[in-house]
PDB file of N, CA and C in Angstrom:
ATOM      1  N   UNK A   1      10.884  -5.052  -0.883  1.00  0.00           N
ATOM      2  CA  UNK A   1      11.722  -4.370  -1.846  1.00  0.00           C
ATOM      3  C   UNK A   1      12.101  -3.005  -1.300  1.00  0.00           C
ATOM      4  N   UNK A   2      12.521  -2.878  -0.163  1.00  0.00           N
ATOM      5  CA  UNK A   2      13.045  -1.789   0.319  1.00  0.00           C
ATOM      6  C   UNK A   2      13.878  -1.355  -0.496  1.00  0.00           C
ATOM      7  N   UNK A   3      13.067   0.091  -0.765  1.00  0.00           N
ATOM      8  CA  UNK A   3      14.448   1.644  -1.524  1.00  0.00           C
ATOM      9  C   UNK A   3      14.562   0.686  -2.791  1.00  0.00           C
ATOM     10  N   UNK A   4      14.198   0.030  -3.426  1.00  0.00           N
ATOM     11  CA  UNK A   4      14.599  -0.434  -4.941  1.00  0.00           C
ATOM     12  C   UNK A   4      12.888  -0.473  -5.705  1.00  0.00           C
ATOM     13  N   UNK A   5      13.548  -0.122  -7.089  1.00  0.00           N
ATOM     14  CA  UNK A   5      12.561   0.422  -7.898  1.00  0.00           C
ATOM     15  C   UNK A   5      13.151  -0.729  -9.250  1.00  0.00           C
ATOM     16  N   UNK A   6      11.994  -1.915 -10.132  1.00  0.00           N
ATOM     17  CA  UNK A   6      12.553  -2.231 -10.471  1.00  0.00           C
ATOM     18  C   UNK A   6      11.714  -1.585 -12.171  1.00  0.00           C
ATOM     19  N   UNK A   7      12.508  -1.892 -13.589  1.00  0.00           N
ATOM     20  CA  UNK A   7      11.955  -1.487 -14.581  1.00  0.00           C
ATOM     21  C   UNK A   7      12.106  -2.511 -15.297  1.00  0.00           C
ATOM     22  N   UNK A   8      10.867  -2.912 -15.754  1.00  0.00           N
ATOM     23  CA  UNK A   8      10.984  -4.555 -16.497  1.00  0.00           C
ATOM     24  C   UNK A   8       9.991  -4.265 -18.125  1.00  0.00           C
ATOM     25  N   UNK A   9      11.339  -4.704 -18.787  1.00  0.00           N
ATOM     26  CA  UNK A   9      10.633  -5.005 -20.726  1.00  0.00           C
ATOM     27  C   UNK A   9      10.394  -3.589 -20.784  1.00  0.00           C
ATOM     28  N   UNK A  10       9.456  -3.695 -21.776  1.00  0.00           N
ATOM     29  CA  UNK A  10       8.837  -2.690 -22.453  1.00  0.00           C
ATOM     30  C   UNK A  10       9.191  -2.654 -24.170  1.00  0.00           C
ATOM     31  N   UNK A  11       8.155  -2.318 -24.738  1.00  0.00           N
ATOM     32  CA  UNK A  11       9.013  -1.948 -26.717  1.00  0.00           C
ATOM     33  C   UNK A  11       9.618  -3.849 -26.575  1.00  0.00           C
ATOM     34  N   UNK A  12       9.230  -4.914 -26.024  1.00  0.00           N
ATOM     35  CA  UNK A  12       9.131  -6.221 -26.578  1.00  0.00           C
ATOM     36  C   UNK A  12      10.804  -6.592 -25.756  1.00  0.00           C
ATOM     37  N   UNK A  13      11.539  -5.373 -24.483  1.00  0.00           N
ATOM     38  CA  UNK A  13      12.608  -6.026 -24.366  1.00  0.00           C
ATOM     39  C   UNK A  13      12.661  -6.870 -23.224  1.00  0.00           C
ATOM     40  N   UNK A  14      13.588  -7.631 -23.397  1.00  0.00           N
ATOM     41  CA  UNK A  14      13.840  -8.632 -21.960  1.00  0.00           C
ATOM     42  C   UNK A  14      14.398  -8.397 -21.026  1.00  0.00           C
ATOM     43  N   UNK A  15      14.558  -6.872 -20.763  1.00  0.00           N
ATOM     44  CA  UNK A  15      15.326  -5.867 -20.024  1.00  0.00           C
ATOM     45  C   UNK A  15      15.132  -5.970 -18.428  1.00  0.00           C
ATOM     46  N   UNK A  16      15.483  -6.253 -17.331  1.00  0.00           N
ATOM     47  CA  UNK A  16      15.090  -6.159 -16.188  1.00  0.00           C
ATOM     48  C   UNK A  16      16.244  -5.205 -15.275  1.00  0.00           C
ATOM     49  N   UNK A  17      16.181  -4.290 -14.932  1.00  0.00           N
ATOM     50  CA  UNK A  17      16.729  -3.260 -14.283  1.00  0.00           C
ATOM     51  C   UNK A  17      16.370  -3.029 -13.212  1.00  0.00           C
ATOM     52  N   UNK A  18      17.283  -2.805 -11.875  1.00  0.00           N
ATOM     53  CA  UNK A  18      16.887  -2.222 -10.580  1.00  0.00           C
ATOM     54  C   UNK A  18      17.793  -0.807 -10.303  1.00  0.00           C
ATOM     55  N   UNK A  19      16.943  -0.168  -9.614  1.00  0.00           N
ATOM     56  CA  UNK A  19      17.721   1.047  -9.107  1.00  0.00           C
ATOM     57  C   UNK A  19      17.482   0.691  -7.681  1.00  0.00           C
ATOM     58  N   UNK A  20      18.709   0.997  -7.154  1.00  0.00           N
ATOM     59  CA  UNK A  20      19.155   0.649  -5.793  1.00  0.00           C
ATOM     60  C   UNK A  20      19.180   2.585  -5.163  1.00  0.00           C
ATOM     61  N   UNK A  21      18.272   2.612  -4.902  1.00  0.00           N
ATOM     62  CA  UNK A  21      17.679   4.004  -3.790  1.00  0.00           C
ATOM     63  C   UNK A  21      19.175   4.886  -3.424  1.00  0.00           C
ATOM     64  N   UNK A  22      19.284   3.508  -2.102  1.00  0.00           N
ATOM     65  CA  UNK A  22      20.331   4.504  -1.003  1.00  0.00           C
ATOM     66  C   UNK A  22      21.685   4.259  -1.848  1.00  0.00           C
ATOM     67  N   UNK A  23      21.987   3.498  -2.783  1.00  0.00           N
ATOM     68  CA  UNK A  23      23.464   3.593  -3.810  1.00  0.00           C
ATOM     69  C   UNK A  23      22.859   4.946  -4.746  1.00  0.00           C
ATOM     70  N   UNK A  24      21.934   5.203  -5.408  1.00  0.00           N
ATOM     71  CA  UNK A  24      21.604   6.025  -6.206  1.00  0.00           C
ATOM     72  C   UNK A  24      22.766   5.373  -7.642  1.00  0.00           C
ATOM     73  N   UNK A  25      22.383   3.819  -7.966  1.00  0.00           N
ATOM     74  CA  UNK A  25      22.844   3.669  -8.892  1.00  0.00           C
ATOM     75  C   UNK A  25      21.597   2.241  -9.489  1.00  0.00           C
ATOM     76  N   UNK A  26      21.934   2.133 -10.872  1.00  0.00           N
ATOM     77  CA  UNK A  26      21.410   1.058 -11.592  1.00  0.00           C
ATOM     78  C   UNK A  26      22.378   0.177 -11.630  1.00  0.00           C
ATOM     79  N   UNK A  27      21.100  -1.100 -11.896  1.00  0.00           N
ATOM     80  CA  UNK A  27      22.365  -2.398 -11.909  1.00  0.00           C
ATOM     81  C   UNK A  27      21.327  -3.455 -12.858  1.00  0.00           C
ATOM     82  N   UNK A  28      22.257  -3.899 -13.676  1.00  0.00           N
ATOM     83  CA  UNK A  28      21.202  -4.872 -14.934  1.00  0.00           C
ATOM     84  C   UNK A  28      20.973  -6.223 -14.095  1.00  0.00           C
ATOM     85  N   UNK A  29      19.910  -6.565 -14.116  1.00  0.00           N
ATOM     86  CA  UNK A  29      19.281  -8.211 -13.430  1.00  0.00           C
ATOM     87  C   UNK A  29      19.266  -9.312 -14.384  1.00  0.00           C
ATOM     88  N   UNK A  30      18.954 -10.105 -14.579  1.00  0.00           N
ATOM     89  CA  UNK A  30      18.597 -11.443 -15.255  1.00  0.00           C
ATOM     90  C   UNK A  30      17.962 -11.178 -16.161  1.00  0.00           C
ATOM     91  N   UNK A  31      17.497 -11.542 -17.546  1.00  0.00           N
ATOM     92  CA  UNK A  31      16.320 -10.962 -18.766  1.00  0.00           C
ATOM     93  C   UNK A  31      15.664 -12.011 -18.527  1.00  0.00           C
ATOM     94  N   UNK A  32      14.135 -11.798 -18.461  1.00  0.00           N
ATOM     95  CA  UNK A  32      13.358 -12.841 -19.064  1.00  0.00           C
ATOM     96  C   UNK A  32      13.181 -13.292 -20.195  1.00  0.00           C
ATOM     97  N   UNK A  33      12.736 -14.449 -20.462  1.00  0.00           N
ATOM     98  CA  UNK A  33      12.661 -15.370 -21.719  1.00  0.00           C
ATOM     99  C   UNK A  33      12.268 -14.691 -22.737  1.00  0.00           C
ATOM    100  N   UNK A  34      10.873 -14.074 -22.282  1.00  0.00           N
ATOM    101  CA  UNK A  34      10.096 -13.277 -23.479  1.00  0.00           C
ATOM    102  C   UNK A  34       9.833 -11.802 -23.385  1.00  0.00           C
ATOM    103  N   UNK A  35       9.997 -11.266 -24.510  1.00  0.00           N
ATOM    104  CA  UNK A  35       9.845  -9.467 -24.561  1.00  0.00           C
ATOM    105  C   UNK A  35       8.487  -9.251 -24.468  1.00  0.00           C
ATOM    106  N   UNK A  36       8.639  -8.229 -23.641  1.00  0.00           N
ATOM    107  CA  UNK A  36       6.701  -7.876 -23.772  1.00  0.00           C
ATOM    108  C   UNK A  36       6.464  -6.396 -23.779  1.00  0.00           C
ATOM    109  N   UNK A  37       5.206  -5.869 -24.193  1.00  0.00           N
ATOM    110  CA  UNK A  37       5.301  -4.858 -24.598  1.00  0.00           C
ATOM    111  C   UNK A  37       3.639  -4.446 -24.038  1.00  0.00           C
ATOM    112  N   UNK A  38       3.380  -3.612 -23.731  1.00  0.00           N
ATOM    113  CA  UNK A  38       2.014  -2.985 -22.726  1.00  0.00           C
ATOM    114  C   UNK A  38       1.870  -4.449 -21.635  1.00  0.00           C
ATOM    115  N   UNK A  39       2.709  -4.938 -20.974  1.00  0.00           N
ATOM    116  CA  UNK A  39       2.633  -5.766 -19.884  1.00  0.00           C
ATOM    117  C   UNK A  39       2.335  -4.905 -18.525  1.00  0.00           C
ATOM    118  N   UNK A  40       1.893  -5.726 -17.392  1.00  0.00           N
ATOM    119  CA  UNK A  40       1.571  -5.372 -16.349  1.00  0.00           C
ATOM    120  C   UNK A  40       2.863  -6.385 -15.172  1.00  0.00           C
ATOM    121  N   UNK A  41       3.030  -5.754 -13.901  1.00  0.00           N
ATOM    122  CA  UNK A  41       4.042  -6.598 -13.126  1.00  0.00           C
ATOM    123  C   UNK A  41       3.334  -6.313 -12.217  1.00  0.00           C
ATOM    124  N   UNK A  42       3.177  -7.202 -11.041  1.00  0.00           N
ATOM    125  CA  UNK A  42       2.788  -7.173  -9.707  1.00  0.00           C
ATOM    126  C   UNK A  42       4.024  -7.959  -8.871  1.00  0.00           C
ATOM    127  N   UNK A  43       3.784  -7.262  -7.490  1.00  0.00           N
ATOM    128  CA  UNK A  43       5.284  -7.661  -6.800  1.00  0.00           C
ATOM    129  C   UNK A  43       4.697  -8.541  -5.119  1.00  0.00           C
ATOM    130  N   UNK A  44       4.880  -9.491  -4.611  1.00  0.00           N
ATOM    131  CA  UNK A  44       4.325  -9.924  -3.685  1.00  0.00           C
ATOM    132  C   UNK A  44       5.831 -10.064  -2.873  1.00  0.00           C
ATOM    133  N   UNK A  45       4.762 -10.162  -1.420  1.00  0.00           N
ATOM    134  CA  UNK A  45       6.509 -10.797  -0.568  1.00  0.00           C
ATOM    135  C   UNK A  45       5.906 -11.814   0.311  1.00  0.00           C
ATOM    136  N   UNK A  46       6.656 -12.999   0.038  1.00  0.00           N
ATOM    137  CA  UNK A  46       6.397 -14.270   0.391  1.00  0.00           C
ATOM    138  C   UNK A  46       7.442 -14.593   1.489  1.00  0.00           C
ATOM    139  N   UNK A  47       7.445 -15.665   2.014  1.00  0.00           N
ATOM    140  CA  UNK A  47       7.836 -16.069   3.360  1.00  0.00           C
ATOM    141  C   UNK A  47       9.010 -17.089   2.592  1.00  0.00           C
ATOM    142  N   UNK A  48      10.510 -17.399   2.920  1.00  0.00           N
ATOM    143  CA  UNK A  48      11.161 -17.689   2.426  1.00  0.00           C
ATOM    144  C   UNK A  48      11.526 -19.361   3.680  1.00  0.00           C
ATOM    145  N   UNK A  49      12.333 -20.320   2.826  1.00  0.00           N
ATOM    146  CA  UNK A  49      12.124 -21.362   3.278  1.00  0.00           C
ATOM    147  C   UNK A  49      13.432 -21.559   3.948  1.00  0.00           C
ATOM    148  N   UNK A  50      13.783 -21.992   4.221  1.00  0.00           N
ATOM    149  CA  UNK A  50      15.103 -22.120   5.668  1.00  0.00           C
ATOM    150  C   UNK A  50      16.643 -21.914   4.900  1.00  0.00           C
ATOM    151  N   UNK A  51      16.201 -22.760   3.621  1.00  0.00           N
ATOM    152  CA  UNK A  51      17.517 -23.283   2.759  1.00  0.00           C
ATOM    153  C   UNK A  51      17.701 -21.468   1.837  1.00  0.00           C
ATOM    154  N   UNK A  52      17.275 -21.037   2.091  1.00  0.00           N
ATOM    155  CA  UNK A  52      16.876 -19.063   1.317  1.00  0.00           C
ATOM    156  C   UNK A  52      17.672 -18.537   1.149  1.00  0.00           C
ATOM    157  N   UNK A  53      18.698 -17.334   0.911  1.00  0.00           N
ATOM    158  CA  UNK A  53      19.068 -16.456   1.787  1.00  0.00           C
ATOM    159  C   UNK A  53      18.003 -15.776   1.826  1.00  0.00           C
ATOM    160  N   UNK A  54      18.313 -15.074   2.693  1.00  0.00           N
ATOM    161  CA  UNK A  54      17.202 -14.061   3.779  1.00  0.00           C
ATOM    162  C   UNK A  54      17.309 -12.954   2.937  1.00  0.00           C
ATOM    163  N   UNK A  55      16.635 -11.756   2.355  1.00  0.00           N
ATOM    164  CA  UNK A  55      16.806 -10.750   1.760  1.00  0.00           C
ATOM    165  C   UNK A  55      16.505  -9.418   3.163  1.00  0.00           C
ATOM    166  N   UNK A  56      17.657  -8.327   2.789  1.00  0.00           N
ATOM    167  CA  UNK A  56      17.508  -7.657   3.627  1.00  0.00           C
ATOM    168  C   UNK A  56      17.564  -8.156   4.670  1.00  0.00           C
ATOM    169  N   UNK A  57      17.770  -9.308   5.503  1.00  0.00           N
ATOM    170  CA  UNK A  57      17.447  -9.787   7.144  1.00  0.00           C
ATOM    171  C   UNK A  57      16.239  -9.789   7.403  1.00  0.00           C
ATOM    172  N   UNK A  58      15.460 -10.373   6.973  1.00  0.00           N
ATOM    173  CA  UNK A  58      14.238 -10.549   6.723  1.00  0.00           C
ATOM    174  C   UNK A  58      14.099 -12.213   6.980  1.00  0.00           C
ATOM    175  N   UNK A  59      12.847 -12.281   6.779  1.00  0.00           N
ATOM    176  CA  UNK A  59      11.998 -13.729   6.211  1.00  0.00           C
ATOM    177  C   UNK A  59      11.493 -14.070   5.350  1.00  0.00           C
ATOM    178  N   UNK A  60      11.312 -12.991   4.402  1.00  0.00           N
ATOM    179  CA  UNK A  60      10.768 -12.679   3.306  1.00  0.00           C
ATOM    180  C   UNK A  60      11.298 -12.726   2.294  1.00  0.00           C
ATOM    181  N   UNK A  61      10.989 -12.856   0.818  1.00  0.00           N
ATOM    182  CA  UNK A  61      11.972 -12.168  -0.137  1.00  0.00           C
ATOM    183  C   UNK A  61      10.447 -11.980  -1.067  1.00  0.00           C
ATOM    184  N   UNK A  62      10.985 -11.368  -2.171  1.00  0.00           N
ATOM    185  CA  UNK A  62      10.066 -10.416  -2.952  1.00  0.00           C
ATOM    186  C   UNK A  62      10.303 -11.275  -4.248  1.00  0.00           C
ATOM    187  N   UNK A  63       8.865 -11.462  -5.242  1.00  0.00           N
ATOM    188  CA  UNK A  63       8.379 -12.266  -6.596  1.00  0.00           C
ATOM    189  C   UNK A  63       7.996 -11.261  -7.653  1.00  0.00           C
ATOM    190  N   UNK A  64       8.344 -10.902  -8.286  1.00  0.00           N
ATOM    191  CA  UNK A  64       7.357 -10.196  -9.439  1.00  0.00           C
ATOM    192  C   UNK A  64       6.886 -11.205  -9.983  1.00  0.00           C
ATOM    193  N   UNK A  65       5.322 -10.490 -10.236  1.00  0.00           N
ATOM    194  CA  UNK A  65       5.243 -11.367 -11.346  1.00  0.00           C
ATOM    195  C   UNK A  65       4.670 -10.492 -12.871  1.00  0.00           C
ATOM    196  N   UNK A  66       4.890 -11.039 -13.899  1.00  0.00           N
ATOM    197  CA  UNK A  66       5.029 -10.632 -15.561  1.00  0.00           C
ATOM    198  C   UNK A  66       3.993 -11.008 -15.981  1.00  0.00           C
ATOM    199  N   UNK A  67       2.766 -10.241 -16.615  1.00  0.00           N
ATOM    200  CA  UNK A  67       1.479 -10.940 -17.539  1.00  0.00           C
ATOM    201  C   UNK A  67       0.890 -10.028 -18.196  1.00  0.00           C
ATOM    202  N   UNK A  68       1.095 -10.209 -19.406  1.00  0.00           N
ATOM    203  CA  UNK A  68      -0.300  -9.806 -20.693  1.00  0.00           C
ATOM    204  C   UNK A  68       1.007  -9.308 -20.966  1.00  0.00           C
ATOM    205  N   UNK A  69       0.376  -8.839 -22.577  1.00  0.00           N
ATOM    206  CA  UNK A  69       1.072  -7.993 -23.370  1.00  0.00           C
ATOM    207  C   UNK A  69       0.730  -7.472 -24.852  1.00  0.00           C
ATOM    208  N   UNK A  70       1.060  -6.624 -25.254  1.00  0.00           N
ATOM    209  CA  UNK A  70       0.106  -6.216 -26.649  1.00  0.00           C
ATOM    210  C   UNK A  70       0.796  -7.665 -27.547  1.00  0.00           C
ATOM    211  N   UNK A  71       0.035  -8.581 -27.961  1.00  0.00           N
ATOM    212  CA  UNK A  71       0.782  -8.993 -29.268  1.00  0.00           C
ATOM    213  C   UNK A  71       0.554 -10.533 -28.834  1.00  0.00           C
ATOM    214  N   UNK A  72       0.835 -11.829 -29.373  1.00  0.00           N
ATOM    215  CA  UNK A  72       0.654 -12.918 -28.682  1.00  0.00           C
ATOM    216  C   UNK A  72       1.800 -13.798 -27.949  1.00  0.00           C
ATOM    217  N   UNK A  73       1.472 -13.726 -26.471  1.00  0.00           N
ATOM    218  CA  UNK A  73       2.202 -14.252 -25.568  1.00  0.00           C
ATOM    219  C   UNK A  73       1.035 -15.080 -25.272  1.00  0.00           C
ATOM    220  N   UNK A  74       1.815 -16.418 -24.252  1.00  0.00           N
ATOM    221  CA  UNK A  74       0.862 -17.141 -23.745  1.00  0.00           C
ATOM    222  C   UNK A  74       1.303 -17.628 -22.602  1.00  0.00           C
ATOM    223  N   UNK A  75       2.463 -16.494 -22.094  1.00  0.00           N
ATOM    224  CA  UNK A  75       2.968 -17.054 -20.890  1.00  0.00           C
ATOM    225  C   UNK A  75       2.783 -16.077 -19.735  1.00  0.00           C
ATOM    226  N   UNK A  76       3.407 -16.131 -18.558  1.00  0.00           N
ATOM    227  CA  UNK A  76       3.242 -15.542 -17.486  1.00  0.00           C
ATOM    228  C   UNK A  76       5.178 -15.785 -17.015  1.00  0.00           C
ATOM    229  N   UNK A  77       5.434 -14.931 -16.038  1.00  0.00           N
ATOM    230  CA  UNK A  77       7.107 -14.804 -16.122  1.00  0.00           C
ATOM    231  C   UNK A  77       6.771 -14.321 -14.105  1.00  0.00           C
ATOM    232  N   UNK A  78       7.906 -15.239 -13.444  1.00  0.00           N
ATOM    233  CA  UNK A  78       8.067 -14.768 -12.162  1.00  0.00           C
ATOM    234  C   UNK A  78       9.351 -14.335 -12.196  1.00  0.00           C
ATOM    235  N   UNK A  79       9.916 -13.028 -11.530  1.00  0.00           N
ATOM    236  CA  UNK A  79      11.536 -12.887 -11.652  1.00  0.00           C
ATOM    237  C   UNK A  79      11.681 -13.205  -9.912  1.00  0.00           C
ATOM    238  N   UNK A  80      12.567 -13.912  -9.399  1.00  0.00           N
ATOM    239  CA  UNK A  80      12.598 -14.197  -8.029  1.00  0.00           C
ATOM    240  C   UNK A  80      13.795 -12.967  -7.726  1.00  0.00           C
ATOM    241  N   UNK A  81      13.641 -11.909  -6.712  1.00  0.00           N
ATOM    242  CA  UNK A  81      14.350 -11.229  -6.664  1.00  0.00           C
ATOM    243  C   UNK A  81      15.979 -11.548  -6.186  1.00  0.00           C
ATOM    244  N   UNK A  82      16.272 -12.460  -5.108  1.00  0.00           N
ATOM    245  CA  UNK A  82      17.141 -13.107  -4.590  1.00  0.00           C
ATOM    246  C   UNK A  82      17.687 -14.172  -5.356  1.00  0.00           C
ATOM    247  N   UNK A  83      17.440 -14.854  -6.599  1.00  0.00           N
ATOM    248  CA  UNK A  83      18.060 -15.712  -6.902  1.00  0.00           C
ATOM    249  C   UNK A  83      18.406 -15.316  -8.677  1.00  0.00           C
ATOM    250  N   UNK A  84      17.677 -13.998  -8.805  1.00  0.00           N
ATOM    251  CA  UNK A  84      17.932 -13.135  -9.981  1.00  0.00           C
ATOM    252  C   UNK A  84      17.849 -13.868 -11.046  1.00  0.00           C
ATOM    253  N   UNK A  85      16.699 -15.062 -11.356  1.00  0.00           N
ATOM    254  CA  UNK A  85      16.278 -15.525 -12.252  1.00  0.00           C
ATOM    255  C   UNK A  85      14.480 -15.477 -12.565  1.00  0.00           C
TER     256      UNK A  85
END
C-alpha cells in the first residue's frame, strides 16, 4: 500500500475511503456489506496469481481485513484492494 492511507466504517458506516499520498487527494472505494463501529482492520500483502493485475508493478497486491465491532456482527469483511470489492 504504498503512500495510501485507507479509512474504513466507523459510527456503523460502510464507508471505505483512500487517500492517495503523492495526488494529495481522496477517492471513495467500494462499501462493505456491514457498518461497524469500534472495529479493528489489519492489512496483509499477498502474492498475486498470474490472471491479477499487478498493483503498483509488483507481485503483490494488498487485503484488508474487517473484524469485531461494538454491537452484534458475526461476520468478518476482506476489501481486496485491486479489485475494489
Amino acid at each position: 500500500m504504498k503512500e495510501r492511507i485507507f479509512v474504513i466504517g466507523g459510527n456503523y458506516s460502510t464507508t471505505i475511503e483512500e487517500y492517495l499520498v503523492r495526488d494529495r487527494r481522496w477517492r471513495k472505494r467500494a462499501p462493505f456489506a456491514v457498518g461497524r463501529n469500534n472495529h479493528a482492520v489489519a492489512a496483509v500483502n499477498v502474492a498475486t496469481s498470474p490472471d491479477e493485475e499487478e498493483e503498483e508493478g509488483g507481485t503483490k497486491k494488498t487485503l484488508i481485513s474487517i473484524f469485531g465491532a461494538s454491537g452484534p456482527v458475526s461476520s468478518c469483511a476482506v476489501f481486496d484492494t485491486i479489485q475494489d470489492r
